[in-house]
C-alpha atoms as a PDB file:
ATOM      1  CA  UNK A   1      46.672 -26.702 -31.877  1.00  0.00           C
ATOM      2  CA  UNK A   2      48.429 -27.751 -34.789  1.00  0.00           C
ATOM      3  CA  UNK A   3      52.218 -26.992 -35.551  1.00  0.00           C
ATOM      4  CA  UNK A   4      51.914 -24.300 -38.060  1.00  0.00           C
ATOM      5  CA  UNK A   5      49.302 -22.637 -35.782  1.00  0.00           C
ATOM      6  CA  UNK A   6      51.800 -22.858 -32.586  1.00  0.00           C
ATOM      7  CA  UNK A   7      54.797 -21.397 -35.381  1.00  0.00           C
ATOM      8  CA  UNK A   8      52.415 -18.730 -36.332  1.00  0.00           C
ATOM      9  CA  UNK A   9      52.238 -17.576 -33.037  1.00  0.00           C
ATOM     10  CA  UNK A  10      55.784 -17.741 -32.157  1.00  0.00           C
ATOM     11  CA  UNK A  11      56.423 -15.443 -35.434  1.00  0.00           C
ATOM     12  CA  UNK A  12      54.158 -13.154 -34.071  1.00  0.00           C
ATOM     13  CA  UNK A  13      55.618 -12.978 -30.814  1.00  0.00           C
ATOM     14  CA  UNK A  14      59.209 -12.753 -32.444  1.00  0.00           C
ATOM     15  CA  UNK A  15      57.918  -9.837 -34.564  1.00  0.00           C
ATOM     16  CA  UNK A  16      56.253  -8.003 -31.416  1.00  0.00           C
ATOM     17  CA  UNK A  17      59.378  -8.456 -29.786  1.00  0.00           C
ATOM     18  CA  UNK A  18      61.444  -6.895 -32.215  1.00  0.00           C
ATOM     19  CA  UNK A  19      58.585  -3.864 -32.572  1.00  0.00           C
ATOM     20  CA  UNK A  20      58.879  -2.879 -28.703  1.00  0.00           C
ATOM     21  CA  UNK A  21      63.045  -3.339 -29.186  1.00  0.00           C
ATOM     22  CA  UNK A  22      63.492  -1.397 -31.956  1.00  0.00           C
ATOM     23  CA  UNK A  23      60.796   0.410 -33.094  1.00  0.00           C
ATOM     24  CA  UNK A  24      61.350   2.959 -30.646  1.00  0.00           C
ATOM     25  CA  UNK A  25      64.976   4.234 -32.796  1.00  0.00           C
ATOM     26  CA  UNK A  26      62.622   5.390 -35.540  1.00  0.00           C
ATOM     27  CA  UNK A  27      60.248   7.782 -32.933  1.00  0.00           C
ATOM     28  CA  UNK A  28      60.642  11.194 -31.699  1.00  0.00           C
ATOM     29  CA  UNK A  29      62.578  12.424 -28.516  1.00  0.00           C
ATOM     30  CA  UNK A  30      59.446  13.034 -26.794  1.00  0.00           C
ATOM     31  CA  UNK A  31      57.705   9.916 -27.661  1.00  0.00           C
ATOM     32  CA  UNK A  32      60.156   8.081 -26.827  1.00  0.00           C
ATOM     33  CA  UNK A  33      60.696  10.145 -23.816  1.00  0.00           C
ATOM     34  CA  UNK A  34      57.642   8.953 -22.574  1.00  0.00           C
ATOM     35  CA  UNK A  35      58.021   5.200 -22.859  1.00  0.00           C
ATOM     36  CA  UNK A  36      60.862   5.208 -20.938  1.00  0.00           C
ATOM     37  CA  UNK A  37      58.910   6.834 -18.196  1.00  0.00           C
ATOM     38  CA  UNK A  38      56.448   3.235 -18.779  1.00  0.00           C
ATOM     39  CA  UNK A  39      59.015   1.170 -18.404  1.00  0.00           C
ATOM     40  CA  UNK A  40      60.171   2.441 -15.006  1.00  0.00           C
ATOM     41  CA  UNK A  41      57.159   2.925 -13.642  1.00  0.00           C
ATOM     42  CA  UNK A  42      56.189  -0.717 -14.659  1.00  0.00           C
ATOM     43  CA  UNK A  43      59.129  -1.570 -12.870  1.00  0.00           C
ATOM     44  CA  UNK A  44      58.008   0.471  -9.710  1.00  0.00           C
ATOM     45  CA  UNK A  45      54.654  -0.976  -9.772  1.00  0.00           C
ATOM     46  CA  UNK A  46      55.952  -4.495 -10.238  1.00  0.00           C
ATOM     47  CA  UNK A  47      57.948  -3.720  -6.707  1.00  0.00           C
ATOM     48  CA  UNK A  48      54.602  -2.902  -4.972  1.00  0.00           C
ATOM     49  CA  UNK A  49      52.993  -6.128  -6.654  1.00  0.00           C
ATOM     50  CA  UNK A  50      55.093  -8.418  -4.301  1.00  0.00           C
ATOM     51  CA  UNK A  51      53.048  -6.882  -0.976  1.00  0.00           C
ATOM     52  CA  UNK A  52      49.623  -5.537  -2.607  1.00  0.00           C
ATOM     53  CA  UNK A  53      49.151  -8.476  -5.632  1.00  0.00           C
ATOM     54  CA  UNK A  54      50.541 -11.303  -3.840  1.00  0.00           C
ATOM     55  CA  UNK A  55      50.691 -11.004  -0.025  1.00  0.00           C
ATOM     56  CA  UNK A  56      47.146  -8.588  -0.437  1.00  0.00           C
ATOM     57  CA  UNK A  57      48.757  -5.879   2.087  1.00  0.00           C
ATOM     58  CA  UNK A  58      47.685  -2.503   0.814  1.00  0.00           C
ATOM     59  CA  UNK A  59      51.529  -0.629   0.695  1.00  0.00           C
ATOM     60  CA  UNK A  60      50.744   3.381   0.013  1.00  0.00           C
ATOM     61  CA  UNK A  61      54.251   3.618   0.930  1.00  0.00           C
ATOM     62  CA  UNK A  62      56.456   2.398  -1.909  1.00  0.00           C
ATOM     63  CA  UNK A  63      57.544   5.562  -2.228  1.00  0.00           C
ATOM     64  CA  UNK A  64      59.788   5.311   0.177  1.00  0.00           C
ATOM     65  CA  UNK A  65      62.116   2.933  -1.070  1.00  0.00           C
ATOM     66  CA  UNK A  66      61.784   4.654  -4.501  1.00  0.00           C
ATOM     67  CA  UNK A  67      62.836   7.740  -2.981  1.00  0.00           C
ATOM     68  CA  UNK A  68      66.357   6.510  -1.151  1.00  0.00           C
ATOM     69  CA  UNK A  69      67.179   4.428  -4.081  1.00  0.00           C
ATOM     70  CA  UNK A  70      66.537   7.694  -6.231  1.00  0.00           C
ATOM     71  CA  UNK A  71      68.641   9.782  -3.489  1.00  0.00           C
ATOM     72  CA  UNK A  72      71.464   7.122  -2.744  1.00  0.00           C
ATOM     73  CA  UNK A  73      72.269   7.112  -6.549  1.00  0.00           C
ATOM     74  CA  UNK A  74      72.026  10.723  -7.012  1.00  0.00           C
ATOM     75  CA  UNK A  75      74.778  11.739  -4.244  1.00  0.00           C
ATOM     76  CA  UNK A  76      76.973   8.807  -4.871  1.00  0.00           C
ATOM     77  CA  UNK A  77      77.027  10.306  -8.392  1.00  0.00           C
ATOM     78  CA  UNK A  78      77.264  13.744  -7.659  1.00  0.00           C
ATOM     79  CA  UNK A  79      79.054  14.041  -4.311  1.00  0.00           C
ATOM     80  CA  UNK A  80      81.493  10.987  -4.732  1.00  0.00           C
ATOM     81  CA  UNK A  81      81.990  10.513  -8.670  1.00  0.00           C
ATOM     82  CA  UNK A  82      80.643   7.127  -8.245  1.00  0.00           C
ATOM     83  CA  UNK A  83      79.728   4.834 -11.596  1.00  0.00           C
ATOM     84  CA  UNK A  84      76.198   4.668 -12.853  1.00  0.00           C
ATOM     85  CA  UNK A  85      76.307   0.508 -12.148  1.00  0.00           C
ATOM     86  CA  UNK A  86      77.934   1.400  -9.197  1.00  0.00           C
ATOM     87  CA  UNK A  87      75.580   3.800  -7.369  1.00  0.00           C
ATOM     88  CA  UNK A  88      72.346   2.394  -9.193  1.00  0.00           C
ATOM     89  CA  UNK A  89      73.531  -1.427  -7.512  1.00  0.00           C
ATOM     90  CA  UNK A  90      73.712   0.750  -3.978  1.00  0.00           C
ATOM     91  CA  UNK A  91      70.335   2.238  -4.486  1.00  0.00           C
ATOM     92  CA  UNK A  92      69.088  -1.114  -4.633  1.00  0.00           C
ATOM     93  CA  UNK A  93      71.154  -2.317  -2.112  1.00  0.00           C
ATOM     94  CA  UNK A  94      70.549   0.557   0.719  1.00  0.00           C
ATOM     95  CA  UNK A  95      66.610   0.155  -0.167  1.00  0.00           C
ATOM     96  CA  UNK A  96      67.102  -3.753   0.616  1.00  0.00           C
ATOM     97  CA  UNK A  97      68.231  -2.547   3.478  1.00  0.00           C
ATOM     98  CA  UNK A  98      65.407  -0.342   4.651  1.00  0.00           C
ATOM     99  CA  UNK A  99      63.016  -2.917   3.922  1.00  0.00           C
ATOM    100  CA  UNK A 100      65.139  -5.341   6.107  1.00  0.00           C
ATOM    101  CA  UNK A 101      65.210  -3.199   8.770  1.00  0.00           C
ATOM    102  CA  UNK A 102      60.915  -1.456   8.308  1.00  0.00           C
ATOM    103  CA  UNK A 103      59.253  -4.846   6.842  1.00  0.00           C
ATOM    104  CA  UNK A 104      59.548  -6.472  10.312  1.00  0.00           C
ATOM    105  CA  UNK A 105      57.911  -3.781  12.162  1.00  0.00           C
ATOM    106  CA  UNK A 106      55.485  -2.500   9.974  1.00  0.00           C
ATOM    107  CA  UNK A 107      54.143  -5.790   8.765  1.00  0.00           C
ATOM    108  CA  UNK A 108      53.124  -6.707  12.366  1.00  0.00           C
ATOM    109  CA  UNK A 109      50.124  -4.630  11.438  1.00  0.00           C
ATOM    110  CA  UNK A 110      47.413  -5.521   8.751  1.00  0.00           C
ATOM    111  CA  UNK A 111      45.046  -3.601   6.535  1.00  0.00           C
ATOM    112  CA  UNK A 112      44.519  -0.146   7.206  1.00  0.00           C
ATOM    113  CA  UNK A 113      46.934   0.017  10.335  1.00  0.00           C
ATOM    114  CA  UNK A 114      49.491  -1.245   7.830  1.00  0.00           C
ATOM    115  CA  UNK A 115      48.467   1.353   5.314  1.00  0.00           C
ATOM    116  CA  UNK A 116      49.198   3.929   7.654  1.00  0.00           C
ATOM    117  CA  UNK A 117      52.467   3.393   8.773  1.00  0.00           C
ATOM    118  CA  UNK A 118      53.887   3.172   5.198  1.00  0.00           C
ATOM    119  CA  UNK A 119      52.234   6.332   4.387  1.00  0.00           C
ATOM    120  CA  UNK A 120      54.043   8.061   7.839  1.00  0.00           C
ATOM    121  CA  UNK A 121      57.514   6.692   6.656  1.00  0.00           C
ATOM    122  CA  UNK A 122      57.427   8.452   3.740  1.00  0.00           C
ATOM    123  CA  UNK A 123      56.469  11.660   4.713  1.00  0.00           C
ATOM    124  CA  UNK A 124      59.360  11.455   7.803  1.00  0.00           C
ATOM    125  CA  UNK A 125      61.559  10.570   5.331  1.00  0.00           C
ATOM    126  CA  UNK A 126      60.274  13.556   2.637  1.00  0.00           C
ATOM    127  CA  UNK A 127      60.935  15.625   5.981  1.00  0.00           C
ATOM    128  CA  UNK A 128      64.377  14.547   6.771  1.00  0.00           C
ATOM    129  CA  UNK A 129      65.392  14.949   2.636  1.00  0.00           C
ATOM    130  CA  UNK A 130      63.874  18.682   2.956  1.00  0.00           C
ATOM    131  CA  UNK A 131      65.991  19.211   6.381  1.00  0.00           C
ATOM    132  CA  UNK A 132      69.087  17.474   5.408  1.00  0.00           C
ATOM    133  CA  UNK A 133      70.430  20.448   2.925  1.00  0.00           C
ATOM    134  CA  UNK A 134      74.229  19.905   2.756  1.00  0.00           C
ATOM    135  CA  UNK A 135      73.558  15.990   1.695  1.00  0.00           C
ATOM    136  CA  UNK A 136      70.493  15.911   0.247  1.00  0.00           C
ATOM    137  CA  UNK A 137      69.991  19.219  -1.464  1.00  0.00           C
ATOM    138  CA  UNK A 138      66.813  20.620   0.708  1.00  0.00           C
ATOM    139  CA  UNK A 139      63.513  21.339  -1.194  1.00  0.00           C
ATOM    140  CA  UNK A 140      65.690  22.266  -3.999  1.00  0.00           C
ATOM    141  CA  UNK A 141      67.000  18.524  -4.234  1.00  0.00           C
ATOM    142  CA  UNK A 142      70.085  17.345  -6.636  1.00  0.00           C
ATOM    143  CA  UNK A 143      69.842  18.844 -10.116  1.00  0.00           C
ATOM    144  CA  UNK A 144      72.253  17.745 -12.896  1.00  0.00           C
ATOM    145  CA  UNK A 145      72.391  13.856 -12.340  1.00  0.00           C
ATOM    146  CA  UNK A 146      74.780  12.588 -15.827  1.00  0.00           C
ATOM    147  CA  UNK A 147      72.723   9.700 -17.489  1.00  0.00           C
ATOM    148  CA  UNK A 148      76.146   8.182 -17.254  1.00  0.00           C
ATOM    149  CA  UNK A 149      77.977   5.003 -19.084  1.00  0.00           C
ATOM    150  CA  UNK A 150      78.202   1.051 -19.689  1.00  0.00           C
ATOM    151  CA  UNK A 151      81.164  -0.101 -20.799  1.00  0.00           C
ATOM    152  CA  UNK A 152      82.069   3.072 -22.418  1.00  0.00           C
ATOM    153  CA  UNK A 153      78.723   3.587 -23.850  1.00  0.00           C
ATOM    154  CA  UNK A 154      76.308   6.250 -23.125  1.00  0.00           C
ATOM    155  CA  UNK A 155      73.422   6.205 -22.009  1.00  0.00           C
ATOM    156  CA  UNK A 156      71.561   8.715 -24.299  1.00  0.00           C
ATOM    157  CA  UNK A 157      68.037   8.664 -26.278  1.00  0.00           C
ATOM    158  CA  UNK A 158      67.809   4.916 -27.698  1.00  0.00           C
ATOM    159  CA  UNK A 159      70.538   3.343 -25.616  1.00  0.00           C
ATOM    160  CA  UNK A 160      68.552   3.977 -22.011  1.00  0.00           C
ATOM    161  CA  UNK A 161      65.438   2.435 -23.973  1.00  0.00           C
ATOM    162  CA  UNK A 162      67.385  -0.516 -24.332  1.00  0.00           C
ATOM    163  CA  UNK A 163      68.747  -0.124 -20.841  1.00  0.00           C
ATOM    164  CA  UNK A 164      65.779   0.390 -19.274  1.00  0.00           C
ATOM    165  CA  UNK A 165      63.753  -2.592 -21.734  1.00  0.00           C
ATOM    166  CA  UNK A 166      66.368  -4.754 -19.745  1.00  0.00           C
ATOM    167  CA  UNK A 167      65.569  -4.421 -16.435  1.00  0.00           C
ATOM    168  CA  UNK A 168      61.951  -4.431 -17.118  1.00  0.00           C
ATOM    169  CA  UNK A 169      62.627  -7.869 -18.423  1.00  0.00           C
ATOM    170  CA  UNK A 170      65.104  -8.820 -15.422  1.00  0.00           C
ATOM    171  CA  UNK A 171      62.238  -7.916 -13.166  1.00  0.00           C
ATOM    172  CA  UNK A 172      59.347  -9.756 -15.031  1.00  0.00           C
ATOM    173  CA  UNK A 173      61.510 -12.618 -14.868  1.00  0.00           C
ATOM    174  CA  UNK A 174      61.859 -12.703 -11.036  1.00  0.00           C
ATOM    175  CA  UNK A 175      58.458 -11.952 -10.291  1.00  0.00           C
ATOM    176  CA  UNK A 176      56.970 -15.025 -12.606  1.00  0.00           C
ATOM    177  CA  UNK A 177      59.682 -17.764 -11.195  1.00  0.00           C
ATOM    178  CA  UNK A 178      58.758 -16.238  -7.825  1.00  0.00           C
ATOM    179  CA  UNK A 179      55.090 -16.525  -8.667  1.00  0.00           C
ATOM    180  CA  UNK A 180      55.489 -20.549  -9.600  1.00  0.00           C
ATOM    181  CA  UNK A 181      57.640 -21.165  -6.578  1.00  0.00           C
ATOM    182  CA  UNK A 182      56.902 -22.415  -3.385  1.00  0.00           C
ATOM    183  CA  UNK A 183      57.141 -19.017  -1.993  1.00  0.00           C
ATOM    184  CA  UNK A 184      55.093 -17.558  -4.722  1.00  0.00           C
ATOM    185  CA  UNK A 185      52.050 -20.418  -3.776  1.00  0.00           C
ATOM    186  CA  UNK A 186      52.435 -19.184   0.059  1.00  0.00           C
ATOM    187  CA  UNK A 187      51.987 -15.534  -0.965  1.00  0.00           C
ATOM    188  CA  UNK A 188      48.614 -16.361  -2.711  1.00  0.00           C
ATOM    189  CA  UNK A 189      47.575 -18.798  -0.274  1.00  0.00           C
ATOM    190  CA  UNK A 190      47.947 -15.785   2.594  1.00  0.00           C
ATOM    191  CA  UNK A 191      45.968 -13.330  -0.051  1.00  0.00           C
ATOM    192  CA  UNK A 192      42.947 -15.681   0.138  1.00  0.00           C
ATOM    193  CA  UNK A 193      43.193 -16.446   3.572  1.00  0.00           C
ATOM    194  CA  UNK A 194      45.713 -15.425   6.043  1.00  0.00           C
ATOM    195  CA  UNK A 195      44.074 -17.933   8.598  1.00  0.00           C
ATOM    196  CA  UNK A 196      43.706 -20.438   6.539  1.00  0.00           C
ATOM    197  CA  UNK A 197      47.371 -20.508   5.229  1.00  0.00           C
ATOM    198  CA  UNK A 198      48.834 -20.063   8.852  1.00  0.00           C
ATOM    199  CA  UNK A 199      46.438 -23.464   9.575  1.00  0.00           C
ATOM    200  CA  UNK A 200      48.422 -25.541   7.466  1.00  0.00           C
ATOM    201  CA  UNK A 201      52.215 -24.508   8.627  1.00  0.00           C
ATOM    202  CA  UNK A 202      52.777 -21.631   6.364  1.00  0.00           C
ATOM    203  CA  UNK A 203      54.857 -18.573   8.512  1.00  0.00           C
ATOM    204  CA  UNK A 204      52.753 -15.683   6.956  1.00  0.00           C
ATOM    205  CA  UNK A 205      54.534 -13.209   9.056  1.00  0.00           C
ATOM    206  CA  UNK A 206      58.179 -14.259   7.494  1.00  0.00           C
ATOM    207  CA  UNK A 207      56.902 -14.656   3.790  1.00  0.00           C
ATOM    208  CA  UNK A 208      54.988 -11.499   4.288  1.00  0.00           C
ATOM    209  CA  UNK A 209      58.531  -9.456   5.073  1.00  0.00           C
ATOM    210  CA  UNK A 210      60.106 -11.508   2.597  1.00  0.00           C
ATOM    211  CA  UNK A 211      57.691 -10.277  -0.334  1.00  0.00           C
ATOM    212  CA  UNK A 212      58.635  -6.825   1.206  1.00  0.00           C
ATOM    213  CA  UNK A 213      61.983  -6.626   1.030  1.00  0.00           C
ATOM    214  CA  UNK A 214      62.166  -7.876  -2.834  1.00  0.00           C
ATOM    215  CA  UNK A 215      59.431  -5.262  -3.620  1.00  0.00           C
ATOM    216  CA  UNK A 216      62.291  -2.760  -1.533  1.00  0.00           C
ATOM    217  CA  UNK A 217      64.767  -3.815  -3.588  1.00  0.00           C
ATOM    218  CA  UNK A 218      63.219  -3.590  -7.289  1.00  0.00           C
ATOM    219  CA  UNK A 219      61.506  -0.172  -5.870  1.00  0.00           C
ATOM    220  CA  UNK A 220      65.126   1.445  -5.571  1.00  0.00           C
ATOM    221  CA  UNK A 221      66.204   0.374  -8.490  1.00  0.00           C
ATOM    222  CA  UNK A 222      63.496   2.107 -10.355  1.00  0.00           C
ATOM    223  CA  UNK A 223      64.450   4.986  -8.255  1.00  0.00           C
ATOM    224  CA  UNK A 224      68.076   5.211  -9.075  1.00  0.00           C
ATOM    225  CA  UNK A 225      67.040   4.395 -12.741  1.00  0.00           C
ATOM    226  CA  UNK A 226      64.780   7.734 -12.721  1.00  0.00           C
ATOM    227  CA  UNK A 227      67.066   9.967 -11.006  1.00  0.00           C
ATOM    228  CA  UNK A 228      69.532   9.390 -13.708  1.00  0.00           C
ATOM    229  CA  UNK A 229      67.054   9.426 -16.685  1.00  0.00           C
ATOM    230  CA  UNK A 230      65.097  12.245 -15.531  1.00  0.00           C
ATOM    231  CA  UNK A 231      68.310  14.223 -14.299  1.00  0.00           C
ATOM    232  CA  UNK A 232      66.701  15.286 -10.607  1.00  0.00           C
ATOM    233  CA  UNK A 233      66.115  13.911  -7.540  1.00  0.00           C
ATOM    234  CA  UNK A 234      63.866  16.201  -5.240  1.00  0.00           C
ATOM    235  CA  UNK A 235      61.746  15.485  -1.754  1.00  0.00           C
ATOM    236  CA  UNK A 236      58.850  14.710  -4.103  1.00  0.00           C
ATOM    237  CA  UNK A 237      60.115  11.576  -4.360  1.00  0.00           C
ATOM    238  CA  UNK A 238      58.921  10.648  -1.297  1.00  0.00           C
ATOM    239  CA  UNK A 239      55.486  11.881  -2.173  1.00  0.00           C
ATOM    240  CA  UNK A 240      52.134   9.869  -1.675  1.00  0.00           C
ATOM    241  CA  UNK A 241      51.584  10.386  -5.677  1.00  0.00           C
ATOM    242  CA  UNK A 242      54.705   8.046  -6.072  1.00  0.00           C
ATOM    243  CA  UNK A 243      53.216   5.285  -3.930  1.00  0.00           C
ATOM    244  CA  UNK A 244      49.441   5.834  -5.169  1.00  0.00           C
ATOM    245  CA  UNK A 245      50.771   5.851  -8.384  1.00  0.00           C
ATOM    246  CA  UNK A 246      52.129   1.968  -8.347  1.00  0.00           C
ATOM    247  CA  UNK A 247      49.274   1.004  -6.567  1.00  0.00           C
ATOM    248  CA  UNK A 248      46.870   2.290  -9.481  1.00  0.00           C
ATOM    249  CA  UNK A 249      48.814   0.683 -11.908  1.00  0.00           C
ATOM    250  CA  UNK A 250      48.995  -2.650  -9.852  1.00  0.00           C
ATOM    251  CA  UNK A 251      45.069  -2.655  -9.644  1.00  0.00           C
ATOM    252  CA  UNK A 252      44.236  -1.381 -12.939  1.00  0.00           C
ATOM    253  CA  UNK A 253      45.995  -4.042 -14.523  1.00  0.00           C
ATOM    254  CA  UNK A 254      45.364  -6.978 -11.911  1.00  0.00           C
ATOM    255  CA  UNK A 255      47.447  -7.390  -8.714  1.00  0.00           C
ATOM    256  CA  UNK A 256      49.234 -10.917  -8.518  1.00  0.00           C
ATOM    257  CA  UNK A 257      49.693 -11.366 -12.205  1.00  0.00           C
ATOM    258  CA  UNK A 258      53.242 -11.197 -14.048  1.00  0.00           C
ATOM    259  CA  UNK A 259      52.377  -8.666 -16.590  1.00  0.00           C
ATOM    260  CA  UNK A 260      49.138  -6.785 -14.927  1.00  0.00           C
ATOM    261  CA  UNK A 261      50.970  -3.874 -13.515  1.00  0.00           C
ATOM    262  CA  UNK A 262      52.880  -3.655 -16.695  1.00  0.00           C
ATOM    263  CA  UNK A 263      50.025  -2.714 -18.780  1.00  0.00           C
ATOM    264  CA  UNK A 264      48.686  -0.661 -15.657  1.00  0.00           C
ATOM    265  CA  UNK A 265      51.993   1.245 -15.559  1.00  0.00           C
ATOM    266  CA  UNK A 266      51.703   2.140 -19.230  1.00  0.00           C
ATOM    267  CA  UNK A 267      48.317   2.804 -19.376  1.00  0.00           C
ATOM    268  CA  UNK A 268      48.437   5.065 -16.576  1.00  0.00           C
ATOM    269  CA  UNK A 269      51.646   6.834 -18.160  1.00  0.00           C
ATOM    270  CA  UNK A 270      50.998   7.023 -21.773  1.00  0.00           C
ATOM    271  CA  UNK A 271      47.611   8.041 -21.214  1.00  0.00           C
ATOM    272  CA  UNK A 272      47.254  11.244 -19.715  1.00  0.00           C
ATOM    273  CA  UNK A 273      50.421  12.325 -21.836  1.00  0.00           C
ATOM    274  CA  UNK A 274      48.511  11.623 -25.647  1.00  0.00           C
ATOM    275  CA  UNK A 275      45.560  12.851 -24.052  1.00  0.00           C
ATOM    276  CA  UNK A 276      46.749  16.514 -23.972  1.00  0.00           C
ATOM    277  CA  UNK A 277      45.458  16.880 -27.423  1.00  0.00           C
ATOM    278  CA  UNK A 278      42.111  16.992 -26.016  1.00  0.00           C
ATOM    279  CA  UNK A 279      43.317  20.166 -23.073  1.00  0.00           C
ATOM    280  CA  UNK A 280      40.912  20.381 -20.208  1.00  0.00           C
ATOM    281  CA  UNK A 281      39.008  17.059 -21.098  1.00  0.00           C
ATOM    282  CA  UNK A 282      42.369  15.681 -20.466  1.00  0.00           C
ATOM    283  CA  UNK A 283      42.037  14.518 -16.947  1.00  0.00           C
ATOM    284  CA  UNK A 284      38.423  14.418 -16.983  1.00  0.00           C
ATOM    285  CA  UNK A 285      38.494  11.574 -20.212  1.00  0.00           C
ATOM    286  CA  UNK A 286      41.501  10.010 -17.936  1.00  0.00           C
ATOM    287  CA  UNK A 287      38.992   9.507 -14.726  1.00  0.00           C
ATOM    288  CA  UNK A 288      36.564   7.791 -17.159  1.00  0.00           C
ATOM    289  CA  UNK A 289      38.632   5.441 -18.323  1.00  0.00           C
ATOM    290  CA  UNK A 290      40.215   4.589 -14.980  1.00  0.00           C
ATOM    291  CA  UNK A 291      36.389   4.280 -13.261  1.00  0.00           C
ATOM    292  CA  UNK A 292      35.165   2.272 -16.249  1.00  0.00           C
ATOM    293  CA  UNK A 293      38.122  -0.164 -15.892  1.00  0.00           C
ATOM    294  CA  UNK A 294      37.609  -0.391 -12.273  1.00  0.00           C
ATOM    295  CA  UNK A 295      33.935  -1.340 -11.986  1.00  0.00           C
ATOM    296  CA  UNK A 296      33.557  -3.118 -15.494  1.00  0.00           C
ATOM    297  CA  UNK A 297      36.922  -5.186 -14.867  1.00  0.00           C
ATOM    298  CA  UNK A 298      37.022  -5.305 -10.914  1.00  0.00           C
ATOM    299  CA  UNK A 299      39.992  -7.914 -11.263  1.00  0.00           C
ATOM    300  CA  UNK A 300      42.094  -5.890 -13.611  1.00  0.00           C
ATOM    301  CA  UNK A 301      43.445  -5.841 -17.290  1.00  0.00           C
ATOM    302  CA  UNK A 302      45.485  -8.629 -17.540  1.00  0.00           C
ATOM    303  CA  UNK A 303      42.963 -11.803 -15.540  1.00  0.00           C
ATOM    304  CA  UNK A 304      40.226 -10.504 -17.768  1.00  0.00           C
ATOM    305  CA  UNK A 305      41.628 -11.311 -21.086  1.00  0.00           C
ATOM    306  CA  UNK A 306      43.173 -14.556 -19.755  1.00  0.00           C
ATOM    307  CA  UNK A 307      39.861 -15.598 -18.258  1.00  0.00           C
ATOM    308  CA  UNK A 308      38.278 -14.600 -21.963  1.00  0.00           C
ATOM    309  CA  UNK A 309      41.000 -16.742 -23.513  1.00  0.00           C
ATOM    310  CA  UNK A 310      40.537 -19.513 -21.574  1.00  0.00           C
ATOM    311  CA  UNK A 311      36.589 -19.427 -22.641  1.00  0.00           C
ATOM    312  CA  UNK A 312      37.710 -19.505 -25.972  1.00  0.00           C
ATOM    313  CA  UNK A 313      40.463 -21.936 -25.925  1.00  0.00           C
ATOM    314  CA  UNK A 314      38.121 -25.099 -26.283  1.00  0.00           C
ATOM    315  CA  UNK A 315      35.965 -23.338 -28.818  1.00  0.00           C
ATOM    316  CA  UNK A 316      38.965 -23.002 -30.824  1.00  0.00           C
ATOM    317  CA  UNK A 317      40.328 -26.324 -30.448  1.00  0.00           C
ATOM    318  CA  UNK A 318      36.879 -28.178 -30.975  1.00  0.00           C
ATOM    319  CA  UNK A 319      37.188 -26.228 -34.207  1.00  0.00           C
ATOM    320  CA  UNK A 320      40.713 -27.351 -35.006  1.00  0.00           C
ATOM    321  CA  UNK A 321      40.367 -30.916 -34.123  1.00  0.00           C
END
């Protein structure tokens, strides 16, 4: 590829790059109301990618992580008066936690035994939120949750797109160096062959509760992250749509790629929300899409077009040269 063909495309990335930062000033409350709602649930769905894209455990039970990191925010903020950096670092923290302390047991099981149990936490723990009224709120949960402040400025409209663009990238970062790292080449090696990869020295069981806890920790920040955008943290948090939801968005766009459940997340969020112009053939035109995706790109979004670019990458440089 010649130089002004490699600066061409740099220019275009720069001027994409600037698009996604600032276009969204210029739009509408609501539209950009829903792009923030992407980019968190591309960073939920990049949690679940650690165990179901790389490791190939299928985890219905994100949720749960998502849930305490949305709950320990919300009553350090509303019980305690604690910062927004503050309580969002301890939702992350107390969900490390809980993956510490679950990830060992639950990833003694595989496959649909392993399915299970996630799915069980998170309803006990839905259950305990609904019971636990004087902390947690009951079925009511914790309305009023400030968007809050960094360094004196608030966190309103443009400034928690920004915010929110940031620890998108923070996370996209960690999951590619983890991808091209040793640990990253164990994952994949245990997705194509647990037996295989335990034959040639690899602890699966360790790296498997490794990939758990960082999706535990990138899970509750997501969570804190929504309880202050969206203002409310209820027992719905806890709910199977939470964890199914990730999970979608991880396969739609191709589990075990960097940017796969990115385009999943938004796909699966901006979607059904533009859709509503066309009322009951709303959901209907949404199932469509999603079944056409699934059987005509089995792999996902994201693998497809790189395989398609990799055909034509020759074709193009035979041309060039």
């Amino acid at each position: 590829m010649s130089r002004r063909a490699v600066r061409g495309r740099y220019i275009a990335y720069a001027c994409l790059l600037a698009a996604v930062v600032i276009g969204p000033k210029w739009l509408g409350p609501y539209d950009r109301h829903v792009l923030v709602l992407g980019v968190l649930n591309s960073v939920f769905a990049l949690s679940v990618n650690f165990t179901l894209g790389y490791v190939g455990q299928p985890n219905f039970g994100q949720a749960l992580f998502f849930g305490l990191g949305a709950y320990t925010s919300a009553i350090l903020t509303l019980r305690y008066g604690v910062s927004f950096v503050t309580s969002v670092a301890a939702a992350a923290l107390v969900a490390t936690v809980a993956g510490i302390a679950f990830g060992p047991v639950v990833l003694r099981l595989r496959g649909a035994y392993f399915c299970m149990v996630t799915i069980a936490l998170t309803q006990a723990f839905m259950l305990v939120s609904q019971n636990l009224v004087d902390l947690t709120g009951g079925p009511m949960g914790l309305p009023g949750i400030p968007r809050g402040e960094i360094l004196g400025l608030r966190l309103e409209g443009y400034n928690f797109w920004l915010l929110a663009l940031l620890v998108l990238a923070v996370t996209l970062l960690a999951t590619w160096r983890f991808q091209h790292s040793v640990v990253g080449r164990a994952w994949i090696g245990m997705r194509e062959s647990e037996t295989l990869a335990r034959s040639v020295g690899i602890d699966t069981y360790s790296y498997a509760v490794l990939a758990y806890v960082i999706g535990a920790f990138f899970a509750g920040v997501a969570g804190g992250l929504h309880a202050h955008y969206t203002s409310l943290v209820d027992p719905n948090v806890f709910g199977f749509s939470w964890s199914s939801l990730a999970v979608v968005a991880t396969v739609l766009g191709g589990g075990g790629t960097v940017w796969g459940p990115v385009c999943g997340a938004m796909a699966i969020t901006l979607l059904p929300e533009y859709l509503r112009l066309a009322e009951m053939w709303r959901l209907p035109i949404f199932g469509l899409f999603l079944i056409a995706v699934v059987v005509g790109m089995p792999e996902g979004l994201i693998p497809v077009l790189m395989k398609r670019r990799l055909k034509a990458g020759p074709r193009f440089s035979s041309q060039g040269g």
